[in-house]
PDB file of N, CA and C in Angstrom:
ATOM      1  N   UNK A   1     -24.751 -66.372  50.086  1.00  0.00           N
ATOM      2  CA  UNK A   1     -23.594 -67.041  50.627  1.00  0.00           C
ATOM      3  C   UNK A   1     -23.708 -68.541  50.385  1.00  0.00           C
ATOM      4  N   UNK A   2     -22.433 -69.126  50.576  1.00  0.00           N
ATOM      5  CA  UNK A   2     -22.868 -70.494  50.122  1.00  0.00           C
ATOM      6  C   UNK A   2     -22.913 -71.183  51.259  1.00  0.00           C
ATOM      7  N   UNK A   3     -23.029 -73.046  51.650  1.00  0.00           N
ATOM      8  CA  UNK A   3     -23.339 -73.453  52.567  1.00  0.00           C
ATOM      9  C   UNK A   3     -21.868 -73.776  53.495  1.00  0.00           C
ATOM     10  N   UNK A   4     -20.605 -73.633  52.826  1.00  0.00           N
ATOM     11  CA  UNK A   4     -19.900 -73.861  53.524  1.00  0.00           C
ATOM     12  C   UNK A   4     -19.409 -72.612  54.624  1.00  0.00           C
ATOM     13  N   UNK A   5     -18.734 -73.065  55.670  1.00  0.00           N
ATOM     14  CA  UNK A   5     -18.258 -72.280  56.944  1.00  0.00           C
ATOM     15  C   UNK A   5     -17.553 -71.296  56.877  1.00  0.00           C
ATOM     16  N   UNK A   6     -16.659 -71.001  55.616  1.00  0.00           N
ATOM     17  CA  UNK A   6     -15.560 -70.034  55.291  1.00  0.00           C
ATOM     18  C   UNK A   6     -15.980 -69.746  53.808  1.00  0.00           C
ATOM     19  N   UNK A   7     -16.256 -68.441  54.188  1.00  0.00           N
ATOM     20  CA  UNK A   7     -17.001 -67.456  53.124  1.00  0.00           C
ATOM     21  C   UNK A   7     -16.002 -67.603  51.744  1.00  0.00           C
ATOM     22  N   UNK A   8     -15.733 -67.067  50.885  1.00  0.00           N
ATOM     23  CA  UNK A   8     -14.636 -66.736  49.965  1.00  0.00           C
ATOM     24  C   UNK A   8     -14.291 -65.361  49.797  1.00  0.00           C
ATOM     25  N   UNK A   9     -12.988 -65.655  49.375  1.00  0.00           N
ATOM     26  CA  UNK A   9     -12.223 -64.122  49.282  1.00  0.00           C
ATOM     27  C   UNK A   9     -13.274 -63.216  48.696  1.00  0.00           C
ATOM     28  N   UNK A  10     -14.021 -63.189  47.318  1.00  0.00           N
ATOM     29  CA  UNK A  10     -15.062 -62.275  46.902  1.00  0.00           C
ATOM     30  C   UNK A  10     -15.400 -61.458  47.498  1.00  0.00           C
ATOM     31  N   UNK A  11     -16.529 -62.718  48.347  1.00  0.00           N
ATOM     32  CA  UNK A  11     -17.925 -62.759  49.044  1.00  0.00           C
ATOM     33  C   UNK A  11     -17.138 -61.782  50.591  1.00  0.00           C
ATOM     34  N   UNK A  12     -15.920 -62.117  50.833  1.00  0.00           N
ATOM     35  CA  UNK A  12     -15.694 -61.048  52.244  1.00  0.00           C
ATOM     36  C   UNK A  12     -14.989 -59.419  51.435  1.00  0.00           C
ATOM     37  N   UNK A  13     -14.677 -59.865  50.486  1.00  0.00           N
ATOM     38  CA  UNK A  13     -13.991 -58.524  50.297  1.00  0.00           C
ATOM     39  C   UNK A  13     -15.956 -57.547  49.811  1.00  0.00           C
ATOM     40  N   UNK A  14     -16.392 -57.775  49.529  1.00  0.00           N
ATOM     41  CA  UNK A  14     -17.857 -57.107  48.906  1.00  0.00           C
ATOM     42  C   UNK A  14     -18.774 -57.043  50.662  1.00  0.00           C
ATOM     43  N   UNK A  15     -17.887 -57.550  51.558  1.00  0.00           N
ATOM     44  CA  UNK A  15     -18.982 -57.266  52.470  1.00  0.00           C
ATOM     45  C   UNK A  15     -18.171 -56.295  53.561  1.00  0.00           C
ATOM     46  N   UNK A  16     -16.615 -56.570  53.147  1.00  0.00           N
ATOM     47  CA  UNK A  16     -15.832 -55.683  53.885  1.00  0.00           C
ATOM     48  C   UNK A  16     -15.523 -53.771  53.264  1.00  0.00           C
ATOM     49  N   UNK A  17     -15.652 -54.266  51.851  1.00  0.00           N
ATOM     50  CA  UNK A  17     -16.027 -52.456  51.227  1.00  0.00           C
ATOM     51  C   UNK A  17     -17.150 -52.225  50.975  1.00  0.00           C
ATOM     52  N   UNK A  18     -18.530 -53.119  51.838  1.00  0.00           N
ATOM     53  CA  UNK A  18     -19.932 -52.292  52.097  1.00  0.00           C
ATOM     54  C   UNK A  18     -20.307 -52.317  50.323  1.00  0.00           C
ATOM     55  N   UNK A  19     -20.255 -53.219  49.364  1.00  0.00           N
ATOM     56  CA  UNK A  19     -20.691 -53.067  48.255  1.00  0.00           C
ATOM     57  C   UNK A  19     -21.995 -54.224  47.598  1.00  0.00           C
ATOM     58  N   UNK A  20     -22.767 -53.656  47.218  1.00  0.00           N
ATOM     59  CA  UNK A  20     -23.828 -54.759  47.079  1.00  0.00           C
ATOM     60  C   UNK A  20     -23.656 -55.313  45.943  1.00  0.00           C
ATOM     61  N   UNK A  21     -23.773 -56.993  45.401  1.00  0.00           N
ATOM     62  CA  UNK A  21     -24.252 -57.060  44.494  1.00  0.00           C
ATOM     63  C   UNK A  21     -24.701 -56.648  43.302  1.00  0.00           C
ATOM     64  N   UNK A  22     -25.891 -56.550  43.764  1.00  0.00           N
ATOM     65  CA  UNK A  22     -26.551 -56.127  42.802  1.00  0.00           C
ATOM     66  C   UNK A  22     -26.360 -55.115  41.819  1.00  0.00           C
ATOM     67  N   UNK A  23     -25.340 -53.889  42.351  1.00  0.00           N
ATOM     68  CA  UNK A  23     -25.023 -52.792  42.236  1.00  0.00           C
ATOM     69  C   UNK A  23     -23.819 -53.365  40.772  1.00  0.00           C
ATOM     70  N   UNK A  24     -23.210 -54.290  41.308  1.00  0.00           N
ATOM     71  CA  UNK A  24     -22.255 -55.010  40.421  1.00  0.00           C
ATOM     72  C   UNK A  24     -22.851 -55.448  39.006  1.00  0.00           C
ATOM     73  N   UNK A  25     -23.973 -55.884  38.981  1.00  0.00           N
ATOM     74  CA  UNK A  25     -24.758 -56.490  38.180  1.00  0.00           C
ATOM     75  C   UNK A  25     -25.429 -55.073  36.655  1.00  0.00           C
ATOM     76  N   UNK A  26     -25.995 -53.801  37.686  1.00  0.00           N
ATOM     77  CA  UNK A  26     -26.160 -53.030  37.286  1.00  0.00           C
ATOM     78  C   UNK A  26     -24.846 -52.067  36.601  1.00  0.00           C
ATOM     79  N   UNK A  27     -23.728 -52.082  37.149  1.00  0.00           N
ATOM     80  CA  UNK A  27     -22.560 -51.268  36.779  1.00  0.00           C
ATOM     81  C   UNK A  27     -21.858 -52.194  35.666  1.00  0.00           C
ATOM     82  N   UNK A  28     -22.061 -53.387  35.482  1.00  0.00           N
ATOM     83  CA  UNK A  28     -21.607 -54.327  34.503  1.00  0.00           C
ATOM     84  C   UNK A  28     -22.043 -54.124  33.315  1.00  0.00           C
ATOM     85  N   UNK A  29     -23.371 -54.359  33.840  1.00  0.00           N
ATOM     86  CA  UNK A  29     -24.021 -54.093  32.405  1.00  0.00           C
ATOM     87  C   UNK A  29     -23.864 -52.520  31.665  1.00  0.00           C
ATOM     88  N   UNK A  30     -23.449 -51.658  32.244  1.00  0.00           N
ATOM     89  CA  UNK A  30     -23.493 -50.335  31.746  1.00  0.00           C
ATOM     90  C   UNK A  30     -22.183 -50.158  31.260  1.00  0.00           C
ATOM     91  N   UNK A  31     -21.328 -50.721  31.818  1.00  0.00           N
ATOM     92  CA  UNK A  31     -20.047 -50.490  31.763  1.00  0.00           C
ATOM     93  C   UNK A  31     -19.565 -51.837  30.220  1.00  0.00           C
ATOM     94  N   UNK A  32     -20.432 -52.772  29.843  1.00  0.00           N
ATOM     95  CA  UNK A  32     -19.991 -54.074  28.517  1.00  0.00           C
ATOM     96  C   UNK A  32     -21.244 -54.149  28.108  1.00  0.00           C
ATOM     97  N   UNK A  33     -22.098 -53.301  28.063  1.00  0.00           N
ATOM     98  CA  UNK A  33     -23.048 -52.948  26.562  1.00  0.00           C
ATOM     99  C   UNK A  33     -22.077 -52.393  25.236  1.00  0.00           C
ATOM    100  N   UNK A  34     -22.673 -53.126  24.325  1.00  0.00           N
ATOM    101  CA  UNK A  34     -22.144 -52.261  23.105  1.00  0.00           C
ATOM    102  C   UNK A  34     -22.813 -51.140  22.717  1.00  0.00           C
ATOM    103  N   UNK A  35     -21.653 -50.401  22.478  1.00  0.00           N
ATOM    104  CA  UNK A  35     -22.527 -48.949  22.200  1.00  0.00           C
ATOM    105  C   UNK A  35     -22.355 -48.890  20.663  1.00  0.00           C
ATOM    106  N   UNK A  36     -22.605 -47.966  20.174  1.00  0.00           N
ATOM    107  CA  UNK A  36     -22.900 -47.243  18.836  1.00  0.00           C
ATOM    108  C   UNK A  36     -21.161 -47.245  18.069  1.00  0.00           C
ATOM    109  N   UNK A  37     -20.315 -46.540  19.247  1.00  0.00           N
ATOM    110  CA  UNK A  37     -19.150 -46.162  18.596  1.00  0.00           C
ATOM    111  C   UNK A  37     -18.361 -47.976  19.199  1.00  0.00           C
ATOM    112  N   UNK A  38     -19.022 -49.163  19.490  1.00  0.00           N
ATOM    113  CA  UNK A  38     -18.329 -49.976  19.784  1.00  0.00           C
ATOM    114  C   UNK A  38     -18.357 -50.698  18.308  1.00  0.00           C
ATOM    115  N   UNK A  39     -19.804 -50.595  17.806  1.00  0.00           N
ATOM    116  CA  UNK A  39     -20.080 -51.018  16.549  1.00  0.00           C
ATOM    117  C   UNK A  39     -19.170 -50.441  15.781  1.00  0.00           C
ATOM    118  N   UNK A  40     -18.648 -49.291  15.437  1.00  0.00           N
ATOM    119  CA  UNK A  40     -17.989 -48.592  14.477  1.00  0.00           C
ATOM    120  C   UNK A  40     -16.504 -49.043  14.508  1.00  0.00           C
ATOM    121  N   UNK A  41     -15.902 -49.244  15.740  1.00  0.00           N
ATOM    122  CA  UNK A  41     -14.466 -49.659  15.679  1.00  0.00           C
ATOM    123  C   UNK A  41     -14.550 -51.051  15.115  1.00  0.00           C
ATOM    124  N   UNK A  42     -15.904 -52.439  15.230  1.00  0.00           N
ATOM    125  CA  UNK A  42     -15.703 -53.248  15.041  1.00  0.00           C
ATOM    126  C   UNK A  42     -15.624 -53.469  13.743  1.00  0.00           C
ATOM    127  N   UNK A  43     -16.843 -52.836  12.899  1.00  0.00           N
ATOM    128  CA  UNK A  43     -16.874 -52.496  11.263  1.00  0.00           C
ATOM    129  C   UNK A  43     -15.442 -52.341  10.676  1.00  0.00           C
ATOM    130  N   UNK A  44     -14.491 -51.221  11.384  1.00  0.00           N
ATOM    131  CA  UNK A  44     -13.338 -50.757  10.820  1.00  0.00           C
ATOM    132  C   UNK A  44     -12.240 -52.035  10.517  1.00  0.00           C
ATOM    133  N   UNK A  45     -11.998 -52.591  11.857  1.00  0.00           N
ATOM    134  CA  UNK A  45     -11.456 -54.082  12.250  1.00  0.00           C
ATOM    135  C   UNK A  45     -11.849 -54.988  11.272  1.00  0.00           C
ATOM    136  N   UNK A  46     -12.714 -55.410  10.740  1.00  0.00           N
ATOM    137  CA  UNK A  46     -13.319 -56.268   9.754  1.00  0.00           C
ATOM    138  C   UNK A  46     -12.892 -55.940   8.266  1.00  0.00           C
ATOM    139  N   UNK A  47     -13.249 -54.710   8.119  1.00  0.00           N
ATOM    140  CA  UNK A  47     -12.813 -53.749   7.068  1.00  0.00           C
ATOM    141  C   UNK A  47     -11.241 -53.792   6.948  1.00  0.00           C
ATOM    142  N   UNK A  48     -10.331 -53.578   8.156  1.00  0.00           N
ATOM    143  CA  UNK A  48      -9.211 -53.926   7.813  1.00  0.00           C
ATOM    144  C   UNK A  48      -8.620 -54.984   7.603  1.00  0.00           C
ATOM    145  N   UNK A  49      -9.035 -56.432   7.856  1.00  0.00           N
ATOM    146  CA  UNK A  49      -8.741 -57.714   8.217  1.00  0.00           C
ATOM    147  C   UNK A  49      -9.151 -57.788   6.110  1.00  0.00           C
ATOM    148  N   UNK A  50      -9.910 -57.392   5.705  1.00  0.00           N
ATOM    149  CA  UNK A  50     -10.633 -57.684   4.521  1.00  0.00           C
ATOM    150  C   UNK A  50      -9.726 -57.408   3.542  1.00  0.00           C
ATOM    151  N   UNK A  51      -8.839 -55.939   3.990  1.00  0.00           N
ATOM    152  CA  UNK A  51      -8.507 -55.212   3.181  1.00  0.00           C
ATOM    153  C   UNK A  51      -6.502 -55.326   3.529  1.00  0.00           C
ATOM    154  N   UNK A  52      -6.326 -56.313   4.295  1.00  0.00           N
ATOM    155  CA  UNK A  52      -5.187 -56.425   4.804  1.00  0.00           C
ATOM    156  C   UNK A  52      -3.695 -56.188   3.871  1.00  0.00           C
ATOM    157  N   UNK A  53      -4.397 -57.322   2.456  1.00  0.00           N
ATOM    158  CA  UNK A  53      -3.601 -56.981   1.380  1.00  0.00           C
ATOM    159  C   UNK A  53      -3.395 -56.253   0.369  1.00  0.00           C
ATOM    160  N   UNK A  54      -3.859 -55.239   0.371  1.00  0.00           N
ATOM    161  CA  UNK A  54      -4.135 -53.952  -0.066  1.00  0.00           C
ATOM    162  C   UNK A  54      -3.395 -53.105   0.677  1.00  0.00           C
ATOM    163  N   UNK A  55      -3.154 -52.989   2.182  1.00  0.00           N
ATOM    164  CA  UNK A  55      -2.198 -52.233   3.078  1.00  0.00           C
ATOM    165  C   UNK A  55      -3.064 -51.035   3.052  1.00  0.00           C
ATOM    166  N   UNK A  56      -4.369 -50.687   2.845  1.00  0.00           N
ATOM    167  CA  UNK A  56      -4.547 -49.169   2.743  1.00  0.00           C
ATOM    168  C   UNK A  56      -4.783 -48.825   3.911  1.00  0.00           C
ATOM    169  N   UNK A  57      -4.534 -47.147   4.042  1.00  0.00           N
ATOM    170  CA  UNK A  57      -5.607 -47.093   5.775  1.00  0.00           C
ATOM    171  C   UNK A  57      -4.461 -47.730   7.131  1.00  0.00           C
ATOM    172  N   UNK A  58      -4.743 -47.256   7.863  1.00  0.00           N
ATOM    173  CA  UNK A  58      -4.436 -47.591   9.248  1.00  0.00           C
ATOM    174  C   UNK A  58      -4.910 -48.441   9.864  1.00  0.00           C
ATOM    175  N   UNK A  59      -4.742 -49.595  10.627  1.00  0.00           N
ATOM    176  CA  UNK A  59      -5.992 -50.331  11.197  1.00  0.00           C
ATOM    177  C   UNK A  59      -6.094 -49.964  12.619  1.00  0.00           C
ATOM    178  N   UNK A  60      -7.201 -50.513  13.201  1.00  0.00           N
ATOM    179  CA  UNK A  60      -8.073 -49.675  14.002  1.00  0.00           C
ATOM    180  C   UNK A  60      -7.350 -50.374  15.037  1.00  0.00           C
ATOM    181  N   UNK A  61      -6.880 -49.654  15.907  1.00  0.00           N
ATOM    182  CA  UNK A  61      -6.194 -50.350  17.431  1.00  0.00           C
ATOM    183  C   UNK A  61      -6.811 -49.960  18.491  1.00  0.00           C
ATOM    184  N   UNK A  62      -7.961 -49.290  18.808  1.00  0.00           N
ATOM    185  CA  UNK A  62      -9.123 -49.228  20.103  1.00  0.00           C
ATOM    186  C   UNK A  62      -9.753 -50.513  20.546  1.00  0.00           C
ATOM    187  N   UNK A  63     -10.049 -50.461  21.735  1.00  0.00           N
ATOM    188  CA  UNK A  63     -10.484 -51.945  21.941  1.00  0.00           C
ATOM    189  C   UNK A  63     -11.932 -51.189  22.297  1.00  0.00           C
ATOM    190  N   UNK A  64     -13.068 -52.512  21.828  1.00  0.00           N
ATOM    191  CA  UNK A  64     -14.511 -52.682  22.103  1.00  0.00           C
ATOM    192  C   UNK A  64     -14.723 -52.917  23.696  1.00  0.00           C
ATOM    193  N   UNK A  65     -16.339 -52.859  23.907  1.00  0.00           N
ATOM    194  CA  UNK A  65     -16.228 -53.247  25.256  1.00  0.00           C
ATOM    195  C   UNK A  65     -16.675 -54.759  24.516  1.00  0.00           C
ATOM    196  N   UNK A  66     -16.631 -55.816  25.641  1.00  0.00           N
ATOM    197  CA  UNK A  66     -17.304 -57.226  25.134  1.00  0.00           C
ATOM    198  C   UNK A  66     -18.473 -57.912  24.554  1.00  0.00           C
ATOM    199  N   UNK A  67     -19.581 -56.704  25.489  1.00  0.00           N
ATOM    200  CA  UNK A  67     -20.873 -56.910  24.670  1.00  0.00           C
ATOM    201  C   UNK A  67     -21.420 -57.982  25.560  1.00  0.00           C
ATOM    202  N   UNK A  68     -20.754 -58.668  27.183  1.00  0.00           N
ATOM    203  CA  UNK A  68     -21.156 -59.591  27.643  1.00  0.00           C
ATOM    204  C   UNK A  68     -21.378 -59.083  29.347  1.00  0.00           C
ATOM    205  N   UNK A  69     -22.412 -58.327  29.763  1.00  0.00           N
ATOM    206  CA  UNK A  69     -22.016 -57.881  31.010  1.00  0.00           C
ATOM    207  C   UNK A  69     -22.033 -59.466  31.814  1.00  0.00           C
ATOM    208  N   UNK A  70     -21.956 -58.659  33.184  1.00  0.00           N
ATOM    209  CA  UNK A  70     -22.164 -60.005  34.164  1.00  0.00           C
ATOM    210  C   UNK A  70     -23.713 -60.810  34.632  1.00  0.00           C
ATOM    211  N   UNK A  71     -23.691 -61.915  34.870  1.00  0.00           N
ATOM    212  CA  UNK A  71     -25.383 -62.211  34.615  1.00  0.00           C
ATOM    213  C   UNK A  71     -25.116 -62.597  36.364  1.00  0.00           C
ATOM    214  N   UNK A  72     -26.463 -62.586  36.792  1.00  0.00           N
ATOM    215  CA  UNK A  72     -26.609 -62.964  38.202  1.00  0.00           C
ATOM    216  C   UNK A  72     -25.917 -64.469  38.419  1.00  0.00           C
ATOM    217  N   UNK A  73     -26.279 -64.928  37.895  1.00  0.00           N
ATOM    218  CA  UNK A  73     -25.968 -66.901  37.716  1.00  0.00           C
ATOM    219  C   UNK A  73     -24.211 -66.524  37.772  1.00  0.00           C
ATOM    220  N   UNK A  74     -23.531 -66.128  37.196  1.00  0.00           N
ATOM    221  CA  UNK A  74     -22.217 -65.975  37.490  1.00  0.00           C
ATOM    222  C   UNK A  74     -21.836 -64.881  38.622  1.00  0.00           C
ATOM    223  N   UNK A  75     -22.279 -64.144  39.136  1.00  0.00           N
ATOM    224  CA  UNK A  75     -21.919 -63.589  40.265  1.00  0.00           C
ATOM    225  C   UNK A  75     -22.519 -64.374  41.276  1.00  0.00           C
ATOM    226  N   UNK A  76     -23.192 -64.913  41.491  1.00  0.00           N
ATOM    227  CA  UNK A  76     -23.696 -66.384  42.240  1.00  0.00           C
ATOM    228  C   UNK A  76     -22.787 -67.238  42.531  1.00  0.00           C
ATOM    229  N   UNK A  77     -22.070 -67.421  41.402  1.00  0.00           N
ATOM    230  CA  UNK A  77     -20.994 -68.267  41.342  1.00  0.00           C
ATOM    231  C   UNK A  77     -19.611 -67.701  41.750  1.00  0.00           C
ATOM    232  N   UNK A  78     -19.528 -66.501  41.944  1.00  0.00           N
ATOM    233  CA  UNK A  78     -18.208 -65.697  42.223  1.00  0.00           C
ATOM    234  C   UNK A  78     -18.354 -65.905  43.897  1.00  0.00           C
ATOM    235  N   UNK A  79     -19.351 -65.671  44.252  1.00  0.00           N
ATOM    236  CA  UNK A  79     -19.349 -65.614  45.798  1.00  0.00           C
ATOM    237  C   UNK A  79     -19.686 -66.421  46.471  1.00  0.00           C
ATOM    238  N   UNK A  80     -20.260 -67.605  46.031  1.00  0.00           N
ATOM    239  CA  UNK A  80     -19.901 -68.909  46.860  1.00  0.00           C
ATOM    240  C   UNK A  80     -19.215 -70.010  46.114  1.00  0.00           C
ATOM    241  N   UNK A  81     -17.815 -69.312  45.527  1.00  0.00           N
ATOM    242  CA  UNK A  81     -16.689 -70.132  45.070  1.00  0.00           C
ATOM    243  C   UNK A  81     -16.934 -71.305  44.083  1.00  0.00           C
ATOM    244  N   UNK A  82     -17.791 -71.242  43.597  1.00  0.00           N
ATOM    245  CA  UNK A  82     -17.266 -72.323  41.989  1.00  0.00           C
ATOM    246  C   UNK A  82     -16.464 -71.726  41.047  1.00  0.00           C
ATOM    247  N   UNK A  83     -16.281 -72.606  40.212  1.00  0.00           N
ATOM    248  CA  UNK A  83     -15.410 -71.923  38.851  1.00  0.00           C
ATOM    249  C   UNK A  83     -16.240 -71.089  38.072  1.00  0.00           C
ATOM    250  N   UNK A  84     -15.352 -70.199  37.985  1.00  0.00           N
ATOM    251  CA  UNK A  84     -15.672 -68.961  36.673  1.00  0.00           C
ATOM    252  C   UNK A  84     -14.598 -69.090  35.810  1.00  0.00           C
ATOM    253  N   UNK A  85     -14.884 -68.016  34.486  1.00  0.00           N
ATOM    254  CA  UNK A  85     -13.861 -68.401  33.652  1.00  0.00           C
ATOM    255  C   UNK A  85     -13.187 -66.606  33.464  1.00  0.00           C
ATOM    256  N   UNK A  86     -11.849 -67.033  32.965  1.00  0.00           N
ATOM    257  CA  UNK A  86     -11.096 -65.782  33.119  1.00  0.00           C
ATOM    258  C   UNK A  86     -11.445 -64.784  32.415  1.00  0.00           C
ATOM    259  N   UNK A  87     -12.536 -64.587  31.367  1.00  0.00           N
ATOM    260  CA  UNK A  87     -12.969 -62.896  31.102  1.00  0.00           C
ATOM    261  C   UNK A  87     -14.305 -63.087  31.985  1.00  0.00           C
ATOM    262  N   UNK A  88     -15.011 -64.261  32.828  1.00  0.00           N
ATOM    263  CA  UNK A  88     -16.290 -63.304  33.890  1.00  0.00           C
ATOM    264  C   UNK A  88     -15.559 -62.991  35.237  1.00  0.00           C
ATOM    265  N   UNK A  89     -13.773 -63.212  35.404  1.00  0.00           N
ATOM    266  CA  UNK A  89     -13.653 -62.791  36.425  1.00  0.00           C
ATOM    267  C   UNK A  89     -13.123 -61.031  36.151  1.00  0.00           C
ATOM    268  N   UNK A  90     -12.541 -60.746  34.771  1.00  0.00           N
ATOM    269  CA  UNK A  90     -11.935 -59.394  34.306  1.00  0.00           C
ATOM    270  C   UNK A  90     -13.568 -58.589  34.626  1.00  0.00           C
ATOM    271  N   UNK A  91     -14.636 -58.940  33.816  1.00  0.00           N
ATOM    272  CA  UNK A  91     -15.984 -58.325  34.232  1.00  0.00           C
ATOM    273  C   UNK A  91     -15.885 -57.840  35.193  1.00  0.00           C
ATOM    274  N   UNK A  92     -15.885 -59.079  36.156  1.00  0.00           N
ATOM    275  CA  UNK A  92     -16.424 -58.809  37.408  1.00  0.00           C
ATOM    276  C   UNK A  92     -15.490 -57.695  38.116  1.00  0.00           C
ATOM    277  N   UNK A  93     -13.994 -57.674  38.198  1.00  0.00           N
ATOM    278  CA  UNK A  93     -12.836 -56.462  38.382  1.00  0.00           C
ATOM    279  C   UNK A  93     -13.355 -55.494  38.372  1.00  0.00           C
ATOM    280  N   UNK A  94     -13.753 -55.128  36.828  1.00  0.00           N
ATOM    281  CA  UNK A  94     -14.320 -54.116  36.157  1.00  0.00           C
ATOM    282  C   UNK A  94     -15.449 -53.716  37.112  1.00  0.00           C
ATOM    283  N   UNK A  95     -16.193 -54.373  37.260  1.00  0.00           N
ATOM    284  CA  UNK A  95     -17.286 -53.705  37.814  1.00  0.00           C
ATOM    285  C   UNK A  95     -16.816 -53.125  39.024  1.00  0.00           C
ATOM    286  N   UNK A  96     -16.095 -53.796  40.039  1.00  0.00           N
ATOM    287  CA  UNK A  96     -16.155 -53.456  41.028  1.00  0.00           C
ATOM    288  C   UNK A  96     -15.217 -52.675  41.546  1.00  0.00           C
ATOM    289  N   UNK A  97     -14.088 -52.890  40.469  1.00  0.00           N
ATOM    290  CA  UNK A  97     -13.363 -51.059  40.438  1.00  0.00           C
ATOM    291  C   UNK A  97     -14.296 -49.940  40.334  1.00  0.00           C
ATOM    292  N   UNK A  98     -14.992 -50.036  39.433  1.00  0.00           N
ATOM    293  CA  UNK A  98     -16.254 -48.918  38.787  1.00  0.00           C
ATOM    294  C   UNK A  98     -16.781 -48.596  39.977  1.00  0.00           C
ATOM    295  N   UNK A  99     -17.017 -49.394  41.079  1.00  0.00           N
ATOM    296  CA  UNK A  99     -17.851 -49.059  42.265  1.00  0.00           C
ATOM    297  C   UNK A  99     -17.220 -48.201  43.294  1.00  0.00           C
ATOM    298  N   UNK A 100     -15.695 -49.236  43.570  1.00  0.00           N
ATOM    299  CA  UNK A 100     -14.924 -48.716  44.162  1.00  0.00           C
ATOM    300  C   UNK A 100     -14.437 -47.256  44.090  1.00  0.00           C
ATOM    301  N   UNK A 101     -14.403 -47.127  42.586  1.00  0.00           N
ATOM    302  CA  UNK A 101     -14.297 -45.385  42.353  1.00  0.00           C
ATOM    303  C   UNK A 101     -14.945 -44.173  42.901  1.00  0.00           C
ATOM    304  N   UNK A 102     -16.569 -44.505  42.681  1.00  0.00           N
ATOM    305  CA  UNK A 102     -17.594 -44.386  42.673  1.00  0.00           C
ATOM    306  C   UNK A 102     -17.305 -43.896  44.421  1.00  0.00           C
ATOM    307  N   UNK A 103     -16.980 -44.885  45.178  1.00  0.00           N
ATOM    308  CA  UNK A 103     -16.967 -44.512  46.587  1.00  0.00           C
ATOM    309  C   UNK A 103     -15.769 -43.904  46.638  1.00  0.00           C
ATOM    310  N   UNK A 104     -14.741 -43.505  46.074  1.00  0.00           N
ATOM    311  CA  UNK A 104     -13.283 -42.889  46.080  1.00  0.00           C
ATOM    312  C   UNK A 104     -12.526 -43.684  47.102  1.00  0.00           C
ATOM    313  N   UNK A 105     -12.642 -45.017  46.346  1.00  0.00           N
ATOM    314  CA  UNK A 105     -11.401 -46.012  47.489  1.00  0.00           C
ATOM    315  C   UNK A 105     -10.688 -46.319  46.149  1.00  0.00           C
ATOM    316  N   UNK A 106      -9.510 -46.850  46.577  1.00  0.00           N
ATOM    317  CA  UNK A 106      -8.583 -47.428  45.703  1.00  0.00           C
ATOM    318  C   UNK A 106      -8.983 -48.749  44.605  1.00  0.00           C
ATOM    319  N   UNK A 107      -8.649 -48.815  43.664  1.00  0.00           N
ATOM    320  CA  UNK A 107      -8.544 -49.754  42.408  1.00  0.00           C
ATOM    321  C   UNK A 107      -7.731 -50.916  43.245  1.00  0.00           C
ATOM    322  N   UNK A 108      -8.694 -52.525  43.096  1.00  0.00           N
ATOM    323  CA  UNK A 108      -8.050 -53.545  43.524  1.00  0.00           C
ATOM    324  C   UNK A 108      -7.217 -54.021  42.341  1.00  0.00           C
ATOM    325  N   UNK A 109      -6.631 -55.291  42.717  1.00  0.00           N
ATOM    326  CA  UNK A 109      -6.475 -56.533  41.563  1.00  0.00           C
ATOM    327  C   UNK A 109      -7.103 -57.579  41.511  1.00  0.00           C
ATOM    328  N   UNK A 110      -6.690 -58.628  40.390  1.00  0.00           N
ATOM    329  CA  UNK A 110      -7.293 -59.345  40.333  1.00  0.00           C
ATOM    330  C   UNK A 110      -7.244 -60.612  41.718  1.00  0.00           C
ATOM    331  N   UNK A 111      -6.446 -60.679  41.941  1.00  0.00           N
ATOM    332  CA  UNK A 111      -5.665 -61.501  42.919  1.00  0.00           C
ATOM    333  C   UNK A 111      -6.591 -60.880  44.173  1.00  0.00           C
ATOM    334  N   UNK A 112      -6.624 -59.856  44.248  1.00  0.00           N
ATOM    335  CA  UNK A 112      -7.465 -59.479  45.868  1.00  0.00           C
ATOM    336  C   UNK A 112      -8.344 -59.947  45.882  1.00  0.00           C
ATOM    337  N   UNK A 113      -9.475 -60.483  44.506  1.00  0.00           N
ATOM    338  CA  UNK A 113     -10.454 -60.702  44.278  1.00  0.00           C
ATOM    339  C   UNK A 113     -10.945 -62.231  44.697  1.00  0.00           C
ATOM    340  N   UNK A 114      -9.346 -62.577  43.470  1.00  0.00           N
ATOM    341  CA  UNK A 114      -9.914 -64.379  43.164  1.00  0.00           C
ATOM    342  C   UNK A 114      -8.941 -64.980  43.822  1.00  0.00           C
TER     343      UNK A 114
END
C-alpha cells in the first residue's frame, strides 16, 4: 500500500474481490508469454508485409499475445497510484479478469480498475 490515507481504486477493488497480487503476477505471465504458435502468426505477418506486392496468400489477421507479462515494479505502481502506461494497464485487466473467472465472478472494465 502506499503512504497516503486513501488507498486507490486498484488497490481496494483487489482487496474487495479477496485477490492477491501475486497471483496477478503469476497469471500474467502465463497468460503474455509467447508461445510457439505466437511465433508462427508473427513469421506469417512479416511474410505478408514482405510479400504485400505480390498480393499472394491471405494475410494473417490473429493477434499475438505481447510477449510482455506484468513485472512486480509495475503492479507496485498500479496499487499505490503512480502512472502506468496504457498496454501495463490492458495486462493488468487481463490478468485480473483471468482471476476473476477463475473464481466465477463477473469480467470488470477498464474504468473499474483505473
Amino acid at each position: 500500500m502506499s503512504n497516503d490515507a486513501t488507498p486507490t481504486k486498484f488497490a481496494t477493488f483487489l482487496k474487495d474481490k479477496k485477490v492477491d497480487p501475486r497471483r496477478i503476477l503469476v497469471i500474467s505471465h502465463k497468460l503474455e508469454s509467447l508461445q510457439a504458435e505466437d511465433r508462427v502468426i508473427r513469421l506469417a505477418k512479416r511474410k505478408g508485409r514482405k510479400a504485400e506486392g505480390d498480393a499472394k496468400g491471405p494475410a494473417e489477421t490473429r493477434e499475438t499475445r505481447s510477449g510482455r507479462p506484468i513485472t512486480p515494479r509495475s503492479l507496485e505502481a498500479a496499487i499505490s497510484g503512480k502512472a502506468i502506461s496504457g498496454p501495463t494497464k490492458t495486462r493488468l485487466l487481463r490478468a485480473v479478469n483471468a482471476l476473476l473467472e477463475q473464481k466465477k465472478l463477473d469480467k470488470v472494465d477498464l474504468r473499474v480498475l483505473f
